[in-house]
C-alpha atoms as a PDB file:
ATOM      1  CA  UNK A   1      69.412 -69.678-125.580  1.00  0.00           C
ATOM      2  CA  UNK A   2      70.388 -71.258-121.911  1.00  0.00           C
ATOM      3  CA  UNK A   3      68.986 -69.422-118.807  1.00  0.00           C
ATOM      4  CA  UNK A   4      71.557 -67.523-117.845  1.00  0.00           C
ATOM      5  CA  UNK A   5      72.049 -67.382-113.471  1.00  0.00           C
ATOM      6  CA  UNK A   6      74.765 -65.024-111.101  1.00  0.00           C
ATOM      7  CA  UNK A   7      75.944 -66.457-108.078  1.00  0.00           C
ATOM      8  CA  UNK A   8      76.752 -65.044-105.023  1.00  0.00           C
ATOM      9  CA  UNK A   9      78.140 -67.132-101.588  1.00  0.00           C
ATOM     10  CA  UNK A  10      81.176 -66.365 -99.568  1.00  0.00           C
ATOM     11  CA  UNK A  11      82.099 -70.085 -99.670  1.00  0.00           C
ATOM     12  CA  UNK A  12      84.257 -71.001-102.747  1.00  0.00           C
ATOM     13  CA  UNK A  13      82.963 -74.885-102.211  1.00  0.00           C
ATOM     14  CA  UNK A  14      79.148 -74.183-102.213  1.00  0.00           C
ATOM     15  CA  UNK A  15      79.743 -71.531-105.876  1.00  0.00           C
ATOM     16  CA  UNK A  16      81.520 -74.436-107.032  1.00  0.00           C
ATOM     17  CA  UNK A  17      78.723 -77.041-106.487  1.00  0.00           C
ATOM     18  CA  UNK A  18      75.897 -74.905-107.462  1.00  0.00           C
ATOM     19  CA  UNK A  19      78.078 -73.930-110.475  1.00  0.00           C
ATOM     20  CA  UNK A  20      78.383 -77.194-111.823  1.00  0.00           C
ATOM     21  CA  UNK A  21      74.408 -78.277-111.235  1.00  0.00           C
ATOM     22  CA  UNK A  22      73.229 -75.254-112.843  1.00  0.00           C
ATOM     23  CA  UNK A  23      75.271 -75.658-115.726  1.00  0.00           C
ATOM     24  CA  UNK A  24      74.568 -79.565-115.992  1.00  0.00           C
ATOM     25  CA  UNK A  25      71.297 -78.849-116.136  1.00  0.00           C
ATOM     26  CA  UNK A  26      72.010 -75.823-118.991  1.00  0.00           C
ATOM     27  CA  UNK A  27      71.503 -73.204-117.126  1.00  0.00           C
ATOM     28  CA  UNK A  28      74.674 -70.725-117.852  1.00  0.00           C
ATOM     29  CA  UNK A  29      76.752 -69.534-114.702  1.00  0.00           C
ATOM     30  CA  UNK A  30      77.330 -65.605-115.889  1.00  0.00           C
ATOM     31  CA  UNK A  31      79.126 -63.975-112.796  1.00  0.00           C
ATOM     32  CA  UNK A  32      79.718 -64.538-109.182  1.00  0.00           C
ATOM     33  CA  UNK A  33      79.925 -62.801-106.161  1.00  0.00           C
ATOM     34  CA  UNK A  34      81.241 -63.474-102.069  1.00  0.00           C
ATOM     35  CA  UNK A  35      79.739 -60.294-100.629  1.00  0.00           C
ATOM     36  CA  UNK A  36      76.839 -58.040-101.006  1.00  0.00           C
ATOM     37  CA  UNK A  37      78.605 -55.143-102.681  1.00  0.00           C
ATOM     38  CA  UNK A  38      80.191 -57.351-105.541  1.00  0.00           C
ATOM     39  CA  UNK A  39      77.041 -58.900-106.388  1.00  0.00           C
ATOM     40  CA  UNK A  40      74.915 -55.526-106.546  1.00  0.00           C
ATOM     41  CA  UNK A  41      77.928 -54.041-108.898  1.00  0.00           C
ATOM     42  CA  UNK A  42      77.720 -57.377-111.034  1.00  0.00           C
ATOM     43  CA  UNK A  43      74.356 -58.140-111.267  1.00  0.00           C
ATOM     44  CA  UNK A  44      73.067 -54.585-112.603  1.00  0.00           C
ATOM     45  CA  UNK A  45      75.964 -55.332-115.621  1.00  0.00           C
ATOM     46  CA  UNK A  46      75.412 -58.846-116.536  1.00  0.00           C
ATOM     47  CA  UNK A  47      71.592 -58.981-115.813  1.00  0.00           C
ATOM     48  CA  UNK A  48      71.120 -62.599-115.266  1.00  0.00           C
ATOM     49  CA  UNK A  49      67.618 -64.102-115.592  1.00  0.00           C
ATOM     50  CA  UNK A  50      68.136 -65.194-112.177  1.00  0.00           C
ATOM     51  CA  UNK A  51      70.098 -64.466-108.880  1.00  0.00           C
ATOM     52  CA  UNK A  52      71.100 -67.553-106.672  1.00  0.00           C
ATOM     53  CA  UNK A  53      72.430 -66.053-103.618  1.00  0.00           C
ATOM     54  CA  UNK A  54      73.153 -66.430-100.062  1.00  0.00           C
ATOM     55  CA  UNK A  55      72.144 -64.574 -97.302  1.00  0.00           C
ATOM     56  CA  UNK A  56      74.738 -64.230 -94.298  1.00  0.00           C
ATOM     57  CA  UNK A  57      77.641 -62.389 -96.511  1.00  0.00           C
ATOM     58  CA  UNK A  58      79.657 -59.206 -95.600  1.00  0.00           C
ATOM     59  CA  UNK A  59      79.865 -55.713 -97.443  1.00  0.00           C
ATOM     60  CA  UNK A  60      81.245 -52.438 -96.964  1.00  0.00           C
ATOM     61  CA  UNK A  61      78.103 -50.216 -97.641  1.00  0.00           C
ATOM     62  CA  UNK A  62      75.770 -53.306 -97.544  1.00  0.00           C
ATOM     63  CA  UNK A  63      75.917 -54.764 -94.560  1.00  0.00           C
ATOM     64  CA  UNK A  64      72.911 -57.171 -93.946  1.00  0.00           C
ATOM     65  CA  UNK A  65      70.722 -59.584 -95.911  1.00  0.00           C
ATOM     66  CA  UNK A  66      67.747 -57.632 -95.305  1.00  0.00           C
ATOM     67  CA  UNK A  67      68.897 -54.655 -96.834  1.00  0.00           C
ATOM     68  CA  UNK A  68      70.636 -56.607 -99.500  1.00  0.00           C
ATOM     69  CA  UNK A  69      67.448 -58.139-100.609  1.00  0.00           C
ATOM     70  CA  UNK A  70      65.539 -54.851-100.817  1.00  0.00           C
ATOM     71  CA  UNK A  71      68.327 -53.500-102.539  1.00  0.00           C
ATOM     72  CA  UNK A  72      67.656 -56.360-105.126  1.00  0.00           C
ATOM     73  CA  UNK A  73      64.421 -56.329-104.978  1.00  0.00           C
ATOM     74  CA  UNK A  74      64.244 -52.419-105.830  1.00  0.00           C
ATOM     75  CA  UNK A  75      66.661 -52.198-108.411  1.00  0.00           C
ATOM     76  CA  UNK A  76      66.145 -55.617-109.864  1.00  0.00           C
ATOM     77  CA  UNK A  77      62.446 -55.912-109.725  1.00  0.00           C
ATOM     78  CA  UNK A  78      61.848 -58.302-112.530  1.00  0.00           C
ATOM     79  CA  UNK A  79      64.496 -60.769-112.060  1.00  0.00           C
ATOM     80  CA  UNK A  80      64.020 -63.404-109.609  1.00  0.00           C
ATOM     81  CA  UNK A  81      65.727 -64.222-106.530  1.00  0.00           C
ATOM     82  CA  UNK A  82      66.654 -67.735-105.027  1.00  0.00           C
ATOM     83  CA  UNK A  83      68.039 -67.293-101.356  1.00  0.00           C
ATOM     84  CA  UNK A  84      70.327 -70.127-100.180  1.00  0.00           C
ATOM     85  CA  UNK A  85      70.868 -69.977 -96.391  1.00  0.00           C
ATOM     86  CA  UNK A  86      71.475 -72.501 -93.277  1.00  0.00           C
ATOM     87  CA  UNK A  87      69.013 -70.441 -90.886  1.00  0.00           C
ATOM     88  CA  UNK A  88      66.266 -72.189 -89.306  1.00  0.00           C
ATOM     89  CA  UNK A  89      64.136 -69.323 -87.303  1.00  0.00           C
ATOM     90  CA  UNK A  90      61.159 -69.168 -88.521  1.00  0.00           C
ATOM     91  CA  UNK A  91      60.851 -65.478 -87.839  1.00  0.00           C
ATOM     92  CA  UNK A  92      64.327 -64.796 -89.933  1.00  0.00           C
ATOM     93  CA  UNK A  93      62.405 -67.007 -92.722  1.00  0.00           C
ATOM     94  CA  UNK A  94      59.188 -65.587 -92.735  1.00  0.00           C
ATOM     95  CA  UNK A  95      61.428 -62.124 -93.119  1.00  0.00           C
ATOM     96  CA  UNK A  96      63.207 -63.400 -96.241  1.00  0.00           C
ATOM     97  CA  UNK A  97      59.903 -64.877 -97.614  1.00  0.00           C
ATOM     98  CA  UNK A  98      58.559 -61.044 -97.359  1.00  0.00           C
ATOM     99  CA  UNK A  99      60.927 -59.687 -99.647  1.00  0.00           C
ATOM    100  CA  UNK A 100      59.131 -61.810-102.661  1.00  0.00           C
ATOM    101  CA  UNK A 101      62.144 -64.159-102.988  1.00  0.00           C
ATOM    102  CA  UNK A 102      60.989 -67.002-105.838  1.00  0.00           C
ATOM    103  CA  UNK A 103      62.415 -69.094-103.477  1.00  0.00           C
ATOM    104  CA  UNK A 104      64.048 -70.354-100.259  1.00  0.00           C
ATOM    105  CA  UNK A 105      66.469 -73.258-100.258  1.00  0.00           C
ATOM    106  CA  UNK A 106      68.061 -75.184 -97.231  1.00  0.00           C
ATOM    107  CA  UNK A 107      71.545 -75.678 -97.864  1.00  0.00           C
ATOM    108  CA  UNK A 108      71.739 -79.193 -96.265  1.00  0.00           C
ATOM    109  CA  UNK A 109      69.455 -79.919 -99.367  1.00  0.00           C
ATOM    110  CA  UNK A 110      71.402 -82.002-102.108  1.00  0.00           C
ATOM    111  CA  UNK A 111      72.143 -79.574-104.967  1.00  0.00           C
ATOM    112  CA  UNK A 112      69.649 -81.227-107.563  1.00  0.00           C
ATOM    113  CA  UNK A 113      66.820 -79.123-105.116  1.00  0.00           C
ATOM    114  CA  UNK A 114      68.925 -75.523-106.092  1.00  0.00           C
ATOM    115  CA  UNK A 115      68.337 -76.731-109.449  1.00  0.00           C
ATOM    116  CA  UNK A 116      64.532 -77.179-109.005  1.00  0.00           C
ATOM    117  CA  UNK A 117      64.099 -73.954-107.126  1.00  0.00           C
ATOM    118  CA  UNK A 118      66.093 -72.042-109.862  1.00  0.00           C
ATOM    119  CA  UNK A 119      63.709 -73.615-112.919  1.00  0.00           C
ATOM    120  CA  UNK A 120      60.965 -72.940-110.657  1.00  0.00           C
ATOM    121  CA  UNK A 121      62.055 -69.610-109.727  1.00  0.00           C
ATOM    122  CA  UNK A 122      62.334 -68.783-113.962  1.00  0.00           C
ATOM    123  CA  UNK A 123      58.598 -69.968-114.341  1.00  0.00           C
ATOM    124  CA  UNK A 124      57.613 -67.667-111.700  1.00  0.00           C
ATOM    125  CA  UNK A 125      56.880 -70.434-109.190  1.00  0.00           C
ATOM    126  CA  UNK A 126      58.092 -69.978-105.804  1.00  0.00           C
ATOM    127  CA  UNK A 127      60.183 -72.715-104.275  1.00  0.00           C
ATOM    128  CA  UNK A 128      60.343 -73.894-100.472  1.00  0.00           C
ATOM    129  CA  UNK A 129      62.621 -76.321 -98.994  1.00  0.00           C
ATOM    130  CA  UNK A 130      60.415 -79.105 -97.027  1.00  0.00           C
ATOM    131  CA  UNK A 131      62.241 -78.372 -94.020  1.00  0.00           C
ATOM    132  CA  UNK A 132      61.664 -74.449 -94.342  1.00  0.00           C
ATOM    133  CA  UNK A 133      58.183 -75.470 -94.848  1.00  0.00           C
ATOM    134  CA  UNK A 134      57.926 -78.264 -91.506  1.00  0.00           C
ATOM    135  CA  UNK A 135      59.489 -75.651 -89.670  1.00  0.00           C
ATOM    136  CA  UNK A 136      56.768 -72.417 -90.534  1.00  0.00           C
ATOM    137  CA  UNK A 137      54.356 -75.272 -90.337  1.00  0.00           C
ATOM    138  CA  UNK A 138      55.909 -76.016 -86.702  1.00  0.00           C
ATOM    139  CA  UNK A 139      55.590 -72.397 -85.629  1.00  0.00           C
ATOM    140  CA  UNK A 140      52.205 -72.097 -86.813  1.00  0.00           C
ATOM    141  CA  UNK A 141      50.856 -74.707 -84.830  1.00  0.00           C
ATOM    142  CA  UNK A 142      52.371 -73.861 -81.670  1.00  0.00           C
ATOM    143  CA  UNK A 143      50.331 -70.914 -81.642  1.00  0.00           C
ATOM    144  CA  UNK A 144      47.006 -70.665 -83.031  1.00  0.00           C
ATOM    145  CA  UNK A 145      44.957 -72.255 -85.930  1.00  0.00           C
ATOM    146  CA  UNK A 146      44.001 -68.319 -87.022  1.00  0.00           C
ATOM    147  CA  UNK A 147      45.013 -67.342 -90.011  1.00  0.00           C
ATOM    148  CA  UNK A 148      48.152 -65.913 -90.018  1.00  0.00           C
ATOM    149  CA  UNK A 149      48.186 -64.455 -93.659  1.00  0.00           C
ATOM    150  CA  UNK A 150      46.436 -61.785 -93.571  1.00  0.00           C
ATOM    151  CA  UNK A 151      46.195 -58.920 -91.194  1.00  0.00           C
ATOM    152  CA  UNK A 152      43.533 -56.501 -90.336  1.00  0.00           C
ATOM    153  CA  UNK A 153      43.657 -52.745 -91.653  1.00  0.00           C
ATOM    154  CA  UNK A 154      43.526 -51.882 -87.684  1.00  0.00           C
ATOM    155  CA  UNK A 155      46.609 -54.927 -86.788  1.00  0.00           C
ATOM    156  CA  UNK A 156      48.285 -53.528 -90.050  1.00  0.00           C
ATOM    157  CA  UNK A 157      48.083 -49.954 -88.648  1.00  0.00           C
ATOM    158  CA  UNK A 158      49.498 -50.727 -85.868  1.00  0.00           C
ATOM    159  CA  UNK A 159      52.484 -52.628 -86.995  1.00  0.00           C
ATOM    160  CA  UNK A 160      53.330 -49.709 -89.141  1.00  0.00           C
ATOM    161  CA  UNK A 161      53.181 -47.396 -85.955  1.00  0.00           C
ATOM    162  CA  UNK A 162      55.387 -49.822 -83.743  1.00  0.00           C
ATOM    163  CA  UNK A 163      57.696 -49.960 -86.623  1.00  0.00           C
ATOM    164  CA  UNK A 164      57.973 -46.096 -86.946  1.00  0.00           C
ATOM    165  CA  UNK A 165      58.566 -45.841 -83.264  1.00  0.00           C
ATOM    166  CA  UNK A 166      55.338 -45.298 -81.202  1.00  0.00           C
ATOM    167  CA  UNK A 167      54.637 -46.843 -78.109  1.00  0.00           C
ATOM    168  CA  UNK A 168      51.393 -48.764 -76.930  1.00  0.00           C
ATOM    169  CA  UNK A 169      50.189 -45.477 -74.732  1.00  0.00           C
ATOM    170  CA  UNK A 170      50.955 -43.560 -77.818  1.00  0.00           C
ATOM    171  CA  UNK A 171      48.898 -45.780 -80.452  1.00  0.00           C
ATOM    172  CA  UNK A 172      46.096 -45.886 -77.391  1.00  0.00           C
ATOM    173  CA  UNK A 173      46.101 -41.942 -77.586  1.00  0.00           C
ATOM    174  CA  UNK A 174      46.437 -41.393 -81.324  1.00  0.00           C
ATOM    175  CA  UNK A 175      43.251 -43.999 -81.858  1.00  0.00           C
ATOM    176  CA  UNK A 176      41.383 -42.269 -78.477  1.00  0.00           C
ATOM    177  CA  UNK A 177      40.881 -46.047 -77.443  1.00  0.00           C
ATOM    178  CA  UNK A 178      41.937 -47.308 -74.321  1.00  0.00           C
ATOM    179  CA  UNK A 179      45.399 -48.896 -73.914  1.00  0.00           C
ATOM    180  CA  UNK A 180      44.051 -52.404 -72.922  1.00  0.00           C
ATOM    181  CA  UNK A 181      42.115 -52.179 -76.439  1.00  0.00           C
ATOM    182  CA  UNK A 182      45.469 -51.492 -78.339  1.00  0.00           C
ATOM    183  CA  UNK A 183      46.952 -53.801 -76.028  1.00  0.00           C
ATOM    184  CA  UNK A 184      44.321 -56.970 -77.317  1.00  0.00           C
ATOM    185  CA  UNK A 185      45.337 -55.617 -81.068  1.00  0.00           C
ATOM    186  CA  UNK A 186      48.853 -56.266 -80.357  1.00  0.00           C
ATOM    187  CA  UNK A 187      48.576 -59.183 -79.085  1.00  0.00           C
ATOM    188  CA  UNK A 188      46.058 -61.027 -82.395  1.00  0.00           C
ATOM    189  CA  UNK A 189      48.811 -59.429 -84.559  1.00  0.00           C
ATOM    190  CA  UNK A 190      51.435 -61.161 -82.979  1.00  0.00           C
ATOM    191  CA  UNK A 191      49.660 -64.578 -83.217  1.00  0.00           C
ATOM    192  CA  UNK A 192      48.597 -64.017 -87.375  1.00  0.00           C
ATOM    193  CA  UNK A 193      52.775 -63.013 -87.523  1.00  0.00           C
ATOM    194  CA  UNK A 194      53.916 -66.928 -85.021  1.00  0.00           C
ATOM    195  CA  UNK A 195      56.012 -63.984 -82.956  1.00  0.00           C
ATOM    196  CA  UNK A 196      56.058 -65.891 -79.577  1.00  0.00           C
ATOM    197  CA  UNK A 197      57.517 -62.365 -77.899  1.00  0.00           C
ATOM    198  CA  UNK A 198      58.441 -58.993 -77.762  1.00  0.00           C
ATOM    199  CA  UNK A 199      61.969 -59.323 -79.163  1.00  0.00           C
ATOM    200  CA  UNK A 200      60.333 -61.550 -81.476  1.00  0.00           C
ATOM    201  CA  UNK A 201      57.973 -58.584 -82.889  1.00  0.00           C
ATOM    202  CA  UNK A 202      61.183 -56.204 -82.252  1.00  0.00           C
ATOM    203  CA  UNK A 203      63.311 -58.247 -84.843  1.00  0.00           C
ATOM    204  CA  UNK A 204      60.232 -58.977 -87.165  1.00  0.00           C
ATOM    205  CA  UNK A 205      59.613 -55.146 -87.361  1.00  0.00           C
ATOM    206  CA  UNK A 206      63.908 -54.339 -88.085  1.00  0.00           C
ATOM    207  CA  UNK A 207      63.572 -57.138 -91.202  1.00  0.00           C
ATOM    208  CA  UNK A 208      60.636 -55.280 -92.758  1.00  0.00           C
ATOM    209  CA  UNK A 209      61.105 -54.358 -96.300  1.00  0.00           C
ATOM    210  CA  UNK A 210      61.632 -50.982 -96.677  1.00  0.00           C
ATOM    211  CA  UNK A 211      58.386 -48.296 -97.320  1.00  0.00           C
ATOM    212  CA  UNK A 212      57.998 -47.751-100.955  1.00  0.00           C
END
């Protein structure tokens, strides 16, 4: 039995084209979608072994990739996810990547790559366009060699305060440390996470996948 992939892109022209490679390469097109509501109702009936999808489409009660993907990625948690999109910020990309997409695709690339990022993506291998890759690779240089994987339990802590709504002089009095201490924190976090500024950190922290 062929794979069996859903489709979702508010441009007619790029369904078409991924469409056709997908099914040249027997993988069968089962549904498709133009906007985030459409594709959540779809997907949950036909459950395709994999989701090719864009990212910047409109909905009535979902209204923004981020949510989208945690919507998929909560109700959906075993089938993989392929996001198609023409951003190039590495902080937007490094928020997709978060949501454990299987993989990333740069629409300039010529279709044949969808099609190697949706076989990957059914092996459970993850898939990154080169020029997603040059450009995390760009951002990570431009700041510092340090590791930016992982975080420490402290840097984690932190983010999770920020993100709930505390303030520096807050975290400083919570942890009984002084402010400049939460202040040096702050600042290694941001260099593990290539944010180059406070709205940087500000949309990094809005793109977070939701709590469990």
């Amino acid at each position: 039995m062929n794979p069996r992939a859903f489709i979702a892109d508010d441009h007619p022209t790029m369904r078409i084209g991924l469409r056709a490679a997908l099914e040249m390469d027997g993988i069968d097109v089962v549904g498709e979608a133009a906007g985030f509501d459409d594709a959540l109702a779809a997907i949950g009936g036909l459950k395709p072994d994999v989701v090719v999808t864009d990212f910047g489409m409109a909905g009535n009660h979902v209204t923004d990739g981020e949510t989208y993907l945690g919507t998929l990625k909560q109700t959906f948690p075993d089938t993989p996810v392929v996001v198609v999109t023409m951003l190039n910020r590495p902080v937007k990309l490094r928020a997709i990547l978060a949501h454990g997409v299987a993989g990333l695709v740069d629409k300039s690339e010529p279709l044949s790559e969808f099609v190697v990022a949706v076989r990957k993506a059914l092996t459970g291998r993850q898939y990154l366009s080169d020029s997603f890759r040059a450009l995390l690779d760009e951002a990570a240089s431009d700041t510092d060699t340090e590791s930016t994987s992982v975080l420490s339990p402290r840097e984690n802590d932190l983010l999770h305060l920020l993100r709930e709504g505390h303030t520096l002089t807050q975290v400083a009095a919570q942890w009984g440390v002084a402010l400049s201490t939460v202040g040096t924190q702050k600042r290694a976090m941001m260099r593990k996470l290539q944010l180059a500024s406070n709205a940087d950190l500000a949309d990094y922290i809005s793109h977070l996948p939701p709590t469990p």
